[in-house]
N, C-alpha and C. Protein backbone atom coordinates (compact mmCIF):
# COMPACT_ATOMS: atom_id res chain seq x y z
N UNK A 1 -90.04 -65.74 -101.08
CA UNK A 1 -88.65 -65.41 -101.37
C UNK A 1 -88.47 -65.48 -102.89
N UNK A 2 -87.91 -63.89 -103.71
CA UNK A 2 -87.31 -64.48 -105.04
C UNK A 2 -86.16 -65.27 -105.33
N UNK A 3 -86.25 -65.50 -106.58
CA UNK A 3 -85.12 -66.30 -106.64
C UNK A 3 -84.11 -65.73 -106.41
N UNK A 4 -83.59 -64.30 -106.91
CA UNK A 4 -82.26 -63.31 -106.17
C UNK A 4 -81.80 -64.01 -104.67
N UNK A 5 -83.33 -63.76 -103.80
CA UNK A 5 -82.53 -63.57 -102.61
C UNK A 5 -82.63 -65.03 -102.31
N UNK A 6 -82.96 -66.46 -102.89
CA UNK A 6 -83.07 -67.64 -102.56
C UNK A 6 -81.73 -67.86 -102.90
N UNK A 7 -81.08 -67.52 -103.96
CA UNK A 7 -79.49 -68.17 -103.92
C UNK A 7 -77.96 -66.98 -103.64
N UNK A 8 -78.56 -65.79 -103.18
CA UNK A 8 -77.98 -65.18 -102.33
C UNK A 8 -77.68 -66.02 -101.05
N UNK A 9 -79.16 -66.31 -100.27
CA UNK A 9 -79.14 -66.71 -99.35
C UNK A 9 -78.11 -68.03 -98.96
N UNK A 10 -78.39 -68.51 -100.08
CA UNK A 10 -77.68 -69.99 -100.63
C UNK A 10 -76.16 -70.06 -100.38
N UNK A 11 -75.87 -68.98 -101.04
CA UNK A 11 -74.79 -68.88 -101.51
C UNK A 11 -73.78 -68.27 -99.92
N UNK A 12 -74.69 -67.63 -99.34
CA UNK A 12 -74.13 -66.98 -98.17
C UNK A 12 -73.95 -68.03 -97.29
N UNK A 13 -75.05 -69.20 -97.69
CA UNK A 13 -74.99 -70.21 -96.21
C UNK A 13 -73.60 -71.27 -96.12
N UNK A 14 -73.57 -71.30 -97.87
CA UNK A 14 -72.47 -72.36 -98.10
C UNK A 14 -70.99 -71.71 -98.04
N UNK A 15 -70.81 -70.25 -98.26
CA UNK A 15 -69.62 -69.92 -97.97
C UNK A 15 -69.70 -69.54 -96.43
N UNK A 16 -70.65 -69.61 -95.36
CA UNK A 16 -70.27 -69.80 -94.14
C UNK A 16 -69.90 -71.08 -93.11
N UNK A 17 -70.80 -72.16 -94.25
CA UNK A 17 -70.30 -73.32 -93.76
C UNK A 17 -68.69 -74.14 -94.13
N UNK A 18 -68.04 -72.97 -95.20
CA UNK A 18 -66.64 -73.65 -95.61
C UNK A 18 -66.02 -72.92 -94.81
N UNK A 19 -66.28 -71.92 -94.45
CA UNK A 19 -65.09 -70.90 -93.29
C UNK A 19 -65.43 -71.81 -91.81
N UNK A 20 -66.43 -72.30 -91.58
CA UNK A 20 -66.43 -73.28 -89.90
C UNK A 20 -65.75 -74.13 -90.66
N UNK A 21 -65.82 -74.70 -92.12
CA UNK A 21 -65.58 -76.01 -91.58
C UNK A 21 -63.84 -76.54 -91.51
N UNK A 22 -63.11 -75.10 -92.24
CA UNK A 22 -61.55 -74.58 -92.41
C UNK A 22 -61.11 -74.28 -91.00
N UNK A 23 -62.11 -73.33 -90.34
CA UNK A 23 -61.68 -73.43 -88.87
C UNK A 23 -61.52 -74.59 -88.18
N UNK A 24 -62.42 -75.37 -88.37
CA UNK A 24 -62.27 -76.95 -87.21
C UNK A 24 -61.31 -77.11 -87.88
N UNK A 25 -60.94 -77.23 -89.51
CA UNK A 25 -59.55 -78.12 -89.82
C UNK A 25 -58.58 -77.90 -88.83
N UNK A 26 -58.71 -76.04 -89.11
CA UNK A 26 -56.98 -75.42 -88.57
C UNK A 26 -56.99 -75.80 -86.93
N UNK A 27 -58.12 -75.66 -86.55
CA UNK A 27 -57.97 -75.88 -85.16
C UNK A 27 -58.44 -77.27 -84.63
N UNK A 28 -58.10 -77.87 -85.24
CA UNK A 28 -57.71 -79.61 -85.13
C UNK A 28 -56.45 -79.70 -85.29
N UNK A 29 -55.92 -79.53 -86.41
CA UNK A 29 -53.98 -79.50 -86.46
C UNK A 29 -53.46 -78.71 -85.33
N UNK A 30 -53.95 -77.51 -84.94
CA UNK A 30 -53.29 -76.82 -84.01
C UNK A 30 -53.33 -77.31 -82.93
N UNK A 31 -54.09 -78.55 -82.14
CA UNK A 31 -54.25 -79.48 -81.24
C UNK A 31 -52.80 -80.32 -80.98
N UNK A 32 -52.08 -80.35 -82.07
CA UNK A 32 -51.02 -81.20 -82.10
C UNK A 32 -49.45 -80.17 -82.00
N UNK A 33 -49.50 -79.30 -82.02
CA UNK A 33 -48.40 -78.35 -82.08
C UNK A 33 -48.82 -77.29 -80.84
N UNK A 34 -47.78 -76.56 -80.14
CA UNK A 34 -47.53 -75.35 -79.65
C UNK A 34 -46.15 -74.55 -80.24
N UNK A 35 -46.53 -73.50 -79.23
CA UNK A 35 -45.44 -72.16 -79.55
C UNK A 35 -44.55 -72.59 -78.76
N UNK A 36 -42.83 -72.34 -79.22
CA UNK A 36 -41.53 -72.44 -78.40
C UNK A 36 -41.52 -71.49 -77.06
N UNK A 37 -40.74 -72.04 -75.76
CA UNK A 37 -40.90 -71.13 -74.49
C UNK A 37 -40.84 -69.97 -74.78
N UNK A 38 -41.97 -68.95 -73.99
CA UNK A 38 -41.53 -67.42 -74.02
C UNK A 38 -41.85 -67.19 -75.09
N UNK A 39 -43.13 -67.84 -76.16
CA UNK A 39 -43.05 -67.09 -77.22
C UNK A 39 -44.12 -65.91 -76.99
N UNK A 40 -44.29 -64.70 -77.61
CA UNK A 40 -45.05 -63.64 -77.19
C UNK A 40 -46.80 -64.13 -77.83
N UNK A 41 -47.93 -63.18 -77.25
CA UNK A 41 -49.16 -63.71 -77.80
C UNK A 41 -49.53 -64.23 -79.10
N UNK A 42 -49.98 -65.24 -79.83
CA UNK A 42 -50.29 -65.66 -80.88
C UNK A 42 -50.49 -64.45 -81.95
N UNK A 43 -50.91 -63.53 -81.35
CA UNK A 43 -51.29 -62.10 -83.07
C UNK A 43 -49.73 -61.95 -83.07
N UNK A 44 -49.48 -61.09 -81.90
CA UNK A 44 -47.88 -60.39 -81.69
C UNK A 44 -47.14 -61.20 -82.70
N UNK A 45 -46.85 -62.43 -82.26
CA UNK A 45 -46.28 -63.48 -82.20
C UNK A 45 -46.03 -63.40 -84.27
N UNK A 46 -47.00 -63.85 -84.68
CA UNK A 46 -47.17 -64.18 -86.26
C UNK A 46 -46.86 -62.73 -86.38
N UNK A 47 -47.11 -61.05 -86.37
CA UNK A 47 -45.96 -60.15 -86.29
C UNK A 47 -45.28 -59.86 -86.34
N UNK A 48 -44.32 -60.62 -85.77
CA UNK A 48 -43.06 -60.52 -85.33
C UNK A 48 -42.32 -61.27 -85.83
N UNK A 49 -42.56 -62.71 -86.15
CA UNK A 49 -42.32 -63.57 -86.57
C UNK A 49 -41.53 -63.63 -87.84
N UNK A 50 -40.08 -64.06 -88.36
CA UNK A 50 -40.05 -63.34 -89.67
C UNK A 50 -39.39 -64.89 -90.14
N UNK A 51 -39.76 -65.92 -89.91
CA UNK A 51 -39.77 -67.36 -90.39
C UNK A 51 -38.42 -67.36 -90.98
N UNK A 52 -37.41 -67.08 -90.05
CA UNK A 52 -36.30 -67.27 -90.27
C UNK A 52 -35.84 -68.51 -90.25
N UNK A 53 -35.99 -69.20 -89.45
CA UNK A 53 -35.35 -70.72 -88.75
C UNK A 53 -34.81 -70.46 -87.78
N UNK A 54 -34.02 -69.04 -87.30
CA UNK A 54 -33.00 -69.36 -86.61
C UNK A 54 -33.46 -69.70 -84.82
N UNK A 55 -33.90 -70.13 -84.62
CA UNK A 55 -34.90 -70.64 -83.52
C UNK A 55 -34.36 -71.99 -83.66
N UNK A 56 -35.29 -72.28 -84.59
CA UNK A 56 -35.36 -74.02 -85.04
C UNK A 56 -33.72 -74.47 -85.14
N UNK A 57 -32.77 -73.72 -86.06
CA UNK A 57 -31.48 -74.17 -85.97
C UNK A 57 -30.90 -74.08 -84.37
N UNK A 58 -31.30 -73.28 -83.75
CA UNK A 58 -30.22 -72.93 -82.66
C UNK A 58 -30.88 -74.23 -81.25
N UNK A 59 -31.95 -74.83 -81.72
CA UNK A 59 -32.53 -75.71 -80.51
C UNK A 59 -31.50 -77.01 -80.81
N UNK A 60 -30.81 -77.35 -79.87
CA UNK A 60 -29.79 -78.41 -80.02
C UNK A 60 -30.33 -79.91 -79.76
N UNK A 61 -31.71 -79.78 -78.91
CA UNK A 61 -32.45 -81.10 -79.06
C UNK A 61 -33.22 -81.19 -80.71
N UNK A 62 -33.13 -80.52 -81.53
CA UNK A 62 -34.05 -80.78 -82.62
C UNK A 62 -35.52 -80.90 -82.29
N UNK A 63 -36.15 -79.94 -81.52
CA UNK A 63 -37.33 -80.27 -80.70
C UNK A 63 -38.43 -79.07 -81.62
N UNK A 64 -37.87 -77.85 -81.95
CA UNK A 64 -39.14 -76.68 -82.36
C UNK A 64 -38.48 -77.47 -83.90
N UNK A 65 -39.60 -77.22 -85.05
CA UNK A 65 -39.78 -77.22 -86.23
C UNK A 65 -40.84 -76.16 -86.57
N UNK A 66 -40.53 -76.31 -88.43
CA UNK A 66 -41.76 -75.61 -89.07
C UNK A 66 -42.80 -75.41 -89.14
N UNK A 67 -43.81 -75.12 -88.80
CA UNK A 67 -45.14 -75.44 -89.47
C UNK A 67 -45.40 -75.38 -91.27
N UNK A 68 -46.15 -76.30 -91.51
CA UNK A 68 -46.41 -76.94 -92.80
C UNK A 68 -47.34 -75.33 -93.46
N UNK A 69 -47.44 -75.63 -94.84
CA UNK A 69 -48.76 -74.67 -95.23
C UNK A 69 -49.92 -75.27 -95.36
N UNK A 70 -50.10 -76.40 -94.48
CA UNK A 70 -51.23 -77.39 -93.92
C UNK A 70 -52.21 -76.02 -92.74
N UNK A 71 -51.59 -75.75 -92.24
CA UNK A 71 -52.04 -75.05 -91.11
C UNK A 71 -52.61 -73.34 -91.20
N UNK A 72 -51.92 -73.14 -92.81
CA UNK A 72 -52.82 -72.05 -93.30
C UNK A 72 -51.29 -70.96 -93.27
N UNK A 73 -51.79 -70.00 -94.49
CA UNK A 73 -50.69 -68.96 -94.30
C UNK A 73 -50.35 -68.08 -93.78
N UNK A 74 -51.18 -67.75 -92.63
CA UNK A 74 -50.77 -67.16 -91.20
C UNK A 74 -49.22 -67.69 -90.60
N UNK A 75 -49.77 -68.99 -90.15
CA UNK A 75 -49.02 -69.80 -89.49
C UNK A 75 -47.78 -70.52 -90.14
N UNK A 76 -47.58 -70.64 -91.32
CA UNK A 76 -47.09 -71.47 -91.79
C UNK A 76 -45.60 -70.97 -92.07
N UNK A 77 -44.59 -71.36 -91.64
CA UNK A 77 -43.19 -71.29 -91.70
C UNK A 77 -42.76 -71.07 -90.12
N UNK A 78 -43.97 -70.74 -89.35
CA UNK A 78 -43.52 -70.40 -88.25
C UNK A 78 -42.90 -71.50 -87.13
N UNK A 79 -42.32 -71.40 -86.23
CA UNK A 79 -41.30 -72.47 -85.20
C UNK A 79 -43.05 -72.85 -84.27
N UNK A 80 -42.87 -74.44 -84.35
CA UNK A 80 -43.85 -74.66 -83.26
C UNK A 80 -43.03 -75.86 -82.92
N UNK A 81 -43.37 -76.66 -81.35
CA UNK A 81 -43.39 -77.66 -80.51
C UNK A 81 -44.41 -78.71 -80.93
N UNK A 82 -44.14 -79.93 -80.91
CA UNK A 82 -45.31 -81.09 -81.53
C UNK A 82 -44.69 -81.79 -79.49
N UNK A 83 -45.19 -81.54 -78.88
CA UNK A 83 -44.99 -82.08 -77.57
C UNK A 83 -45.73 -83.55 -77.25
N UNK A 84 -46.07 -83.81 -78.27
CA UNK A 84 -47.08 -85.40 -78.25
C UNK A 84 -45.44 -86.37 -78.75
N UNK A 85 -45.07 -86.10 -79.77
CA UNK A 85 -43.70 -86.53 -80.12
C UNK A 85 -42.13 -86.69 -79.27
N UNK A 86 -42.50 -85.01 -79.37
CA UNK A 86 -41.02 -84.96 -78.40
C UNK A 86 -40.99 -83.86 -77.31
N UNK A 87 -40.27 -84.01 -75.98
CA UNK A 87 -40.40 -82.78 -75.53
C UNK A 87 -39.27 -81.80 -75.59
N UNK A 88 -39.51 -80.64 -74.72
CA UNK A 88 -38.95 -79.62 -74.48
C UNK A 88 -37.78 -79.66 -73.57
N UNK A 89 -36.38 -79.78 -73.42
CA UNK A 89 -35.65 -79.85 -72.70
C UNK A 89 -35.49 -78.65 -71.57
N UNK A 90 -36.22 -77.28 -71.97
CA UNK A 90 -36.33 -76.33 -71.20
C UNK A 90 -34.60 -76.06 -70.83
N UNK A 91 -33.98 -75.79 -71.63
CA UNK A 91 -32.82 -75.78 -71.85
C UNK A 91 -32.13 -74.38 -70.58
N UNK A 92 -31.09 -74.72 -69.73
CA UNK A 92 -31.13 -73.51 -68.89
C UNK A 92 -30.00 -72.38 -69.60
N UNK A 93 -29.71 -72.44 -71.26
CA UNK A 93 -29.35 -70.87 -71.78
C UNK A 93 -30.33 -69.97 -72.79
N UNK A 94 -31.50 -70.92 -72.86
CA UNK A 94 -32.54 -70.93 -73.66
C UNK A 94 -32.37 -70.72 -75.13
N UNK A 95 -31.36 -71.11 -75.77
CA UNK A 95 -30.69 -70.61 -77.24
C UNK A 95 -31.75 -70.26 -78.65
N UNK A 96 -32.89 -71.56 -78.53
CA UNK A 96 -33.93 -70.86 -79.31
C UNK A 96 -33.86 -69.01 -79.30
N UNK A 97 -34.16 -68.87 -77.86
CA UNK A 97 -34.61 -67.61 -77.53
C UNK A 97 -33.52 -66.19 -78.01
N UNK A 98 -32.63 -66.96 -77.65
CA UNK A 98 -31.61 -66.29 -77.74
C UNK A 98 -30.79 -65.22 -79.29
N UNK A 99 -31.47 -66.93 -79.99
CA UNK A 99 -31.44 -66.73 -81.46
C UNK A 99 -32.37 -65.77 -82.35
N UNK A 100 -33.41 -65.61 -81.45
CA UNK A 100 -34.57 -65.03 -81.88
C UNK A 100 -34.26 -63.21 -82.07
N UNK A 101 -33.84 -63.14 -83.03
CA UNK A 101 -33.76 -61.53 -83.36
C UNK A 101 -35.07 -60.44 -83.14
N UNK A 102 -35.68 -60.86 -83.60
CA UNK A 102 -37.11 -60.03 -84.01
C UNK A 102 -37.83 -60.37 -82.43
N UNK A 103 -37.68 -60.81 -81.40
CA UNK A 103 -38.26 -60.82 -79.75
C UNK A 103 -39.96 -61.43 -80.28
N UNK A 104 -40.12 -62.51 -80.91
CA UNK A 104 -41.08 -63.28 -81.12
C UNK A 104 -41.30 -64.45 -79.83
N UNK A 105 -39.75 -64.68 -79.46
CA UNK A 105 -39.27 -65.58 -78.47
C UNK A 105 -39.01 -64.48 -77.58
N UNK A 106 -39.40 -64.32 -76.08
CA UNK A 106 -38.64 -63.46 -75.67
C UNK A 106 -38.76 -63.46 -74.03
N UNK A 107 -37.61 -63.44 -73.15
CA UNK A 107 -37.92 -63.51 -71.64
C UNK A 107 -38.11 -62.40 -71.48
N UNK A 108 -39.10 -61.94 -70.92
CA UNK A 108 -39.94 -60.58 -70.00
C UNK A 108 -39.17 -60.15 -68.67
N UNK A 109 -38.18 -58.79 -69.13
CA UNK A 109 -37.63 -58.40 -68.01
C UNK A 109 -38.42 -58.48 -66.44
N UNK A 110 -37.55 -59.00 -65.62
CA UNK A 110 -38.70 -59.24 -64.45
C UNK A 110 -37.90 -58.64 -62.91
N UNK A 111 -39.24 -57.50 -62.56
CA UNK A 111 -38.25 -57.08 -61.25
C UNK A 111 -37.78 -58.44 -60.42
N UNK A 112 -36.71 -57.68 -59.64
CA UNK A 112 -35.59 -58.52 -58.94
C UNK A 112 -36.50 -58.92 -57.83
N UNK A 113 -37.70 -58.48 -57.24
CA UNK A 113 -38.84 -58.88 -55.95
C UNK A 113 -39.67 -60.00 -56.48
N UNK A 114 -39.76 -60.28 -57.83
CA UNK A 114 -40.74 -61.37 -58.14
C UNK A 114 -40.00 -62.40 -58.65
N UNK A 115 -38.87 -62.58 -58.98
CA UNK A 115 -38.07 -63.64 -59.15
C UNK A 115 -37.38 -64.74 -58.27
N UNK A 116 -37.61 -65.78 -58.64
CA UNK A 116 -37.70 -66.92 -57.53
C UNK A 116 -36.57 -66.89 -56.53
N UNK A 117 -36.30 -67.93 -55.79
CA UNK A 117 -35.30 -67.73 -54.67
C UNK A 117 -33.42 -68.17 -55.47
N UNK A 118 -33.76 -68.68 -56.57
CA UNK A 118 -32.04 -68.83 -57.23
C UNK A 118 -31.84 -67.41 -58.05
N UNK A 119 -32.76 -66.84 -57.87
CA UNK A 119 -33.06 -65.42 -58.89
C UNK A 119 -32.68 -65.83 -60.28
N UNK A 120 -33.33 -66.81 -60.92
CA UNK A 120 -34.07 -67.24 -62.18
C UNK A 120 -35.10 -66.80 -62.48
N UNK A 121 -35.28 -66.50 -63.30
CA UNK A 121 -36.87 -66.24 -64.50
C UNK A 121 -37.58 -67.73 -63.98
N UNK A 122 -38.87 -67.54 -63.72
CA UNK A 122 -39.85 -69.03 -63.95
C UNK A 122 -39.52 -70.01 -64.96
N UNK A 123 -39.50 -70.59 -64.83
CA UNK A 123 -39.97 -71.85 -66.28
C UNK A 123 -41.00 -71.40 -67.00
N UNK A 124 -41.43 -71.55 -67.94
CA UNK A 124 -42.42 -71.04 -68.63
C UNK A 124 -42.83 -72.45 -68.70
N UNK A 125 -44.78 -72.34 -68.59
CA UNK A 125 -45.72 -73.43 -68.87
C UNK A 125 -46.04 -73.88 -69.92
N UNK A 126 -45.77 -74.73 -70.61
CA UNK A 126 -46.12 -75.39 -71.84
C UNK A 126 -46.97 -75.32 -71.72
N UNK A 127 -47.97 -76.81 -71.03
CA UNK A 127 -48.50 -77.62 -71.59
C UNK A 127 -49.38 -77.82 -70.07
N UNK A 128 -50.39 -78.73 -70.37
CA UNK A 128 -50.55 -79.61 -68.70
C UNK A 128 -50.28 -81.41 -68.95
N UNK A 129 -49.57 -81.61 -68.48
CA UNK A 129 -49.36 -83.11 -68.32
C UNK A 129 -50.46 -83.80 -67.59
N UNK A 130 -51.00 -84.95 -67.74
CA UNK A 130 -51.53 -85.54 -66.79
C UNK A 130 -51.19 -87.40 -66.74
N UNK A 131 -51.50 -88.29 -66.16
CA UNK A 131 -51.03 -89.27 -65.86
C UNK A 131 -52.23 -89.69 -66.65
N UNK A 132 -52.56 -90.71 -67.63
CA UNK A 132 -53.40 -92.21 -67.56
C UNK A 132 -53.01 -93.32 -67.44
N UNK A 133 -54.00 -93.34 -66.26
CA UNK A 133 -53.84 -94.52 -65.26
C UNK A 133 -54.08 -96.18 -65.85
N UNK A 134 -54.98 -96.30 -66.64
CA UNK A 134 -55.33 -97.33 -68.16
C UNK A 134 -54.08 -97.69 -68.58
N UNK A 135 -52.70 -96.73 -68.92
CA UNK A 135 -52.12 -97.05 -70.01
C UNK A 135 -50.46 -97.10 -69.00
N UNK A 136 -50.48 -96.27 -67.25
CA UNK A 136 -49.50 -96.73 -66.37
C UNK A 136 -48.85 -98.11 -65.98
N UNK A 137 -48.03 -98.60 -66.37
CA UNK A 137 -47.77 -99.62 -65.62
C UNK A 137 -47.58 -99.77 -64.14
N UNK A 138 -47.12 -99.31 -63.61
CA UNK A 138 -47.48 -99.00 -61.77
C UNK A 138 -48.57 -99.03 -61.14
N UNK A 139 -49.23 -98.55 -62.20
CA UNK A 139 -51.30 -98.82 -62.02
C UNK A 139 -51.46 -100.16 -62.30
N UNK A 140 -50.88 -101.41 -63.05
CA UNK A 140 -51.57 -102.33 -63.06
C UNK A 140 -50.63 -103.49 -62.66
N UNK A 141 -49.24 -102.69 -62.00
CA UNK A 141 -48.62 -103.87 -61.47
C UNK A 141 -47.18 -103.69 -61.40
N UNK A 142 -47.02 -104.01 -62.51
CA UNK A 142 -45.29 -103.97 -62.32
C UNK A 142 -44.29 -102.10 -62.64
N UNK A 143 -43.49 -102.20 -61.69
CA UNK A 143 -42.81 -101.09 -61.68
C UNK A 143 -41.90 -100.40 -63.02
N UNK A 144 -42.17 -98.92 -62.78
CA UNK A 144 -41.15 -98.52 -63.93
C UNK A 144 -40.60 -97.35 -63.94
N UNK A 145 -41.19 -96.09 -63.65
CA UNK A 145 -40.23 -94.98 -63.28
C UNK A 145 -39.40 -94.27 -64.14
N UNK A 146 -39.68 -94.44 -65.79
CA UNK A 146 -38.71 -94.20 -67.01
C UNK A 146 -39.40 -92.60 -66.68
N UNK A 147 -40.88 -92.15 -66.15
CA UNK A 147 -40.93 -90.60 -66.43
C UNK A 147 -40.18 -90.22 -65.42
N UNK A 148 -39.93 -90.03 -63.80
CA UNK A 148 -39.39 -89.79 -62.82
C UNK A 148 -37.99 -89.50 -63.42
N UNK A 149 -37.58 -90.35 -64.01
CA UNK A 149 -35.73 -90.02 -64.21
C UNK A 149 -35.20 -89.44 -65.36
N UNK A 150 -36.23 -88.66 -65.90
CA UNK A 150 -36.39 -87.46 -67.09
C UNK A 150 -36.64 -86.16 -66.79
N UNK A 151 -37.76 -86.23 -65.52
CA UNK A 151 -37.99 -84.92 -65.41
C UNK A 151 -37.19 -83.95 -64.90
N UNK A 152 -36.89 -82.69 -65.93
CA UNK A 152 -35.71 -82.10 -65.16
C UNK A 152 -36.40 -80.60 -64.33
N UNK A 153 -37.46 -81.15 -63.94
CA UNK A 153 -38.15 -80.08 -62.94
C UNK A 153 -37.93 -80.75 -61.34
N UNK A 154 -37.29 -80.15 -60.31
CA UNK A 154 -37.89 -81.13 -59.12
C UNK A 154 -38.77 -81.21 -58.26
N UNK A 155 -39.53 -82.23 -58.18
CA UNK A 155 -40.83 -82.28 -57.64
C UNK A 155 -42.12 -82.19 -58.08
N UNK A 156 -41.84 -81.95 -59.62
CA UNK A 156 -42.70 -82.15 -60.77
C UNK A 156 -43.49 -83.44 -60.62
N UNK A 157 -42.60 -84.26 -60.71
CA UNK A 157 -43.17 -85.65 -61.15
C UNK A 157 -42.78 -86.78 -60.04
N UNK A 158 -43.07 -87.02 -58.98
CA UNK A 158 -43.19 -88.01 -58.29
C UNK A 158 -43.71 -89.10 -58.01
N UNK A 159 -43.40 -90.37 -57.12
CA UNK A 159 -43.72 -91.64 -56.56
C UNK A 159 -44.43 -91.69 -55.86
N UNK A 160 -45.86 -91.69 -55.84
CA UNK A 160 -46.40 -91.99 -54.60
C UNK A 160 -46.81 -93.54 -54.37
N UNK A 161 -46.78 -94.11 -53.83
CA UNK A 161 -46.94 -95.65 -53.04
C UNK A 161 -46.27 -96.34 -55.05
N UNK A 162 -44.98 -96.00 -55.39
CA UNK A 162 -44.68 -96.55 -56.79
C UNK A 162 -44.91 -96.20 -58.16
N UNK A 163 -46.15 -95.22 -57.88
CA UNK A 163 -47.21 -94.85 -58.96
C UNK A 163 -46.78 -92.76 -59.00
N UNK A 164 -46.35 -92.87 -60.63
CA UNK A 164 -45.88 -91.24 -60.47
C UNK A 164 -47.42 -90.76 -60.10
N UNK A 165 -47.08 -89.12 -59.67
CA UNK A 165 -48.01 -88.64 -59.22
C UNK A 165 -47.54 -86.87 -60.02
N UNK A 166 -48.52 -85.85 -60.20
CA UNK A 166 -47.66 -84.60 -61.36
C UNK A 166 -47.98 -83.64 -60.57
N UNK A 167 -47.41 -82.80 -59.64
CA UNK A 167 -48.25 -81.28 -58.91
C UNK A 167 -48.26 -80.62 -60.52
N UNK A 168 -49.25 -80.57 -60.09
CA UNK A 168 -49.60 -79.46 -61.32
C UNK A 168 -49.01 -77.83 -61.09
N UNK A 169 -48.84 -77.62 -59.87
CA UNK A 169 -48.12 -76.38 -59.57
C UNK A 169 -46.53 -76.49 -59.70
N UNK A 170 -45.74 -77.38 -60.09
CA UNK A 170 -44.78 -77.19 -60.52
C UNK A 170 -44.47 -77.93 -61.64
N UNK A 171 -45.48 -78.76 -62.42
CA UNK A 171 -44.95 -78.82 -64.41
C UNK A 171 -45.30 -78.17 -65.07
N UNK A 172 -44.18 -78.16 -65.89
CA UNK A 172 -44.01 -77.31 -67.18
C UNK A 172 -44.96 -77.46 -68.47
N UNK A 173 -45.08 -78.73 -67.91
CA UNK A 173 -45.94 -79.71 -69.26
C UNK A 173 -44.98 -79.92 -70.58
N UNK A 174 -43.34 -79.65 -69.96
CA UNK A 174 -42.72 -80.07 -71.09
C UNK A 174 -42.51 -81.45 -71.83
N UNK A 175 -43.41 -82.34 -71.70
CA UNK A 175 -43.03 -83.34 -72.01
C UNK A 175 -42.33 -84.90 -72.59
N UNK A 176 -41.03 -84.41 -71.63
CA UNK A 176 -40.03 -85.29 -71.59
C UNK A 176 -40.03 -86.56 -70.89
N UNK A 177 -41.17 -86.21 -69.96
CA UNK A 177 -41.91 -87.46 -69.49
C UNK A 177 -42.75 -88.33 -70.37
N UNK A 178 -43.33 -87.77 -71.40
CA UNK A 178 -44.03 -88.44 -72.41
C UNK A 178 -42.92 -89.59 -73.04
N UNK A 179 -41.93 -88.65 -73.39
CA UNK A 179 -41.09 -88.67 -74.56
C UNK A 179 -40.48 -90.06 -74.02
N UNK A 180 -39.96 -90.29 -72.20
CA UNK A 180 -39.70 -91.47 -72.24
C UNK A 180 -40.19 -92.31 -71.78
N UNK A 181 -41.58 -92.72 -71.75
CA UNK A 181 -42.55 -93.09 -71.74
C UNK A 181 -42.41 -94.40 -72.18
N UNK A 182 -42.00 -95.70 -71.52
CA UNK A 182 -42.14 -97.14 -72.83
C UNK A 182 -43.27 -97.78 -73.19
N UNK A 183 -44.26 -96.83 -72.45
CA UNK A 183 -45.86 -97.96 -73.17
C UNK A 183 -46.66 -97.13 -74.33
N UNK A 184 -47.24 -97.80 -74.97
CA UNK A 184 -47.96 -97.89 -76.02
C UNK A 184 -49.51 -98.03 -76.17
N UNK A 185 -50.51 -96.92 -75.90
CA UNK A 185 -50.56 -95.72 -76.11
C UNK A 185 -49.59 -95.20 -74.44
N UNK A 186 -49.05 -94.08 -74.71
CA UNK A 186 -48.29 -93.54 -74.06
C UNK A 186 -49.29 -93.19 -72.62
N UNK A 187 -48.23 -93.12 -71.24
CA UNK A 187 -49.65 -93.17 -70.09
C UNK A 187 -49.08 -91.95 -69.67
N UNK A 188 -48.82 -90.78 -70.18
CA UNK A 188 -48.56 -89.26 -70.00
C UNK A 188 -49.26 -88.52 -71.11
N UNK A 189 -50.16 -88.03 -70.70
CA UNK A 189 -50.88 -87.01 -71.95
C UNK A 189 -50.92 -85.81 -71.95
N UNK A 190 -50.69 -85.13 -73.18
CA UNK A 190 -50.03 -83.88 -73.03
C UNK A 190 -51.40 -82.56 -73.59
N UNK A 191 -51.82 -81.50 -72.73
CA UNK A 191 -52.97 -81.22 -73.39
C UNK A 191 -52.55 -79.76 -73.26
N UNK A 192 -53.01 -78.67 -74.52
CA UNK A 192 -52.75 -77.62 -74.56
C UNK A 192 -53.16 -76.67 -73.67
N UNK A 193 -52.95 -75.88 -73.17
CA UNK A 193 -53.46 -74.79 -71.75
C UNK A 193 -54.86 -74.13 -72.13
């Protein structure tokens, strides 16, 4: 090998190892945030997107925020969910959405045959919730039930013999069950789809 192509080579290896190693960053932070309900595909989405706020202002729980220019300038100004923090009230006028001019946020007209039996739009899926059992109190003894009397899905989140139990076929993974959660590390974990 000449020297040309020895620090060509060089040079090619080390600017491929800073683009992986920018990717794991971004997609380590992005572990901790999602997109607000109904938001359209991630390309579309940054598209469309015209980092207005008015999303973020119009959510009356204070729940979607900014993204930082931590996360790169794609992403950055755009409305995301930190659902490890706080959840989603899944609000039933959806006002984020509502607010959303540019249809970045947007409910998908849906024939009148596939819409549920109150003829509502679905809930849209966050997240997947799951229970740890390590960090439950019902798992190691004494009773508590603070997620049960949050969830505003029904049948989401139930009691079985004391101990919640989550159909996964009906949560949202909005996690408001996290949110009131009184133990420390939290025994509801919230993981991206």
């Amino acid at each position: 090998m000449d020297r040309r192509s020895f620090f060509r080579s060089a040079i090619d290896k080390g600017g491929k190892a800073t683009v992986k190693a920018i990717d794991a960053s971004v997609n380590k932070q992005a572990t901790h945030w999602l997109r607000p309900p109904f938001a359209i595909n991630e390309l579309e989405f940054l598209l469309a997107c015209t980092r207005c706020n008015d999303c973020i202002d119009a959510c009356p729980h204070n729940v979607i925020f900014s993204l930082s220019a931590k996360v790169g300038a794609r992403a950055a100004g755009t409305p995301a969910l930190d659902l490890l923090n706080k959840g989603c009230h899944l609000c039933k006028d959806w006002p984020c959405i509502s607010a959303c001019t540019p249809k970045a946020l947007f409910i998908p007209d849906v024939p009148a045959d596939t819409k549920n039996k109150t003829n509502v739009i679905s809930l849209p899926v966050l997240a997947k919730a799951s229970i740890n059992t390590e960090a439950c109190l019902p798992f190691s003894g004494p009773e508590c039930g603070a997620c049960i009397d949050c969830c505003p899905v029904d049948g989401a989140l139930t009691l079985d013999m004391a101990k919640p139990v989550i159909d996964q076929a009906l949560c949202t993974g909005c996690a408001l069950c996290r949110e009131a959660c009184i133990t420390e590390p939290k025994a509801i974990d919230i993981a991206s789809l």
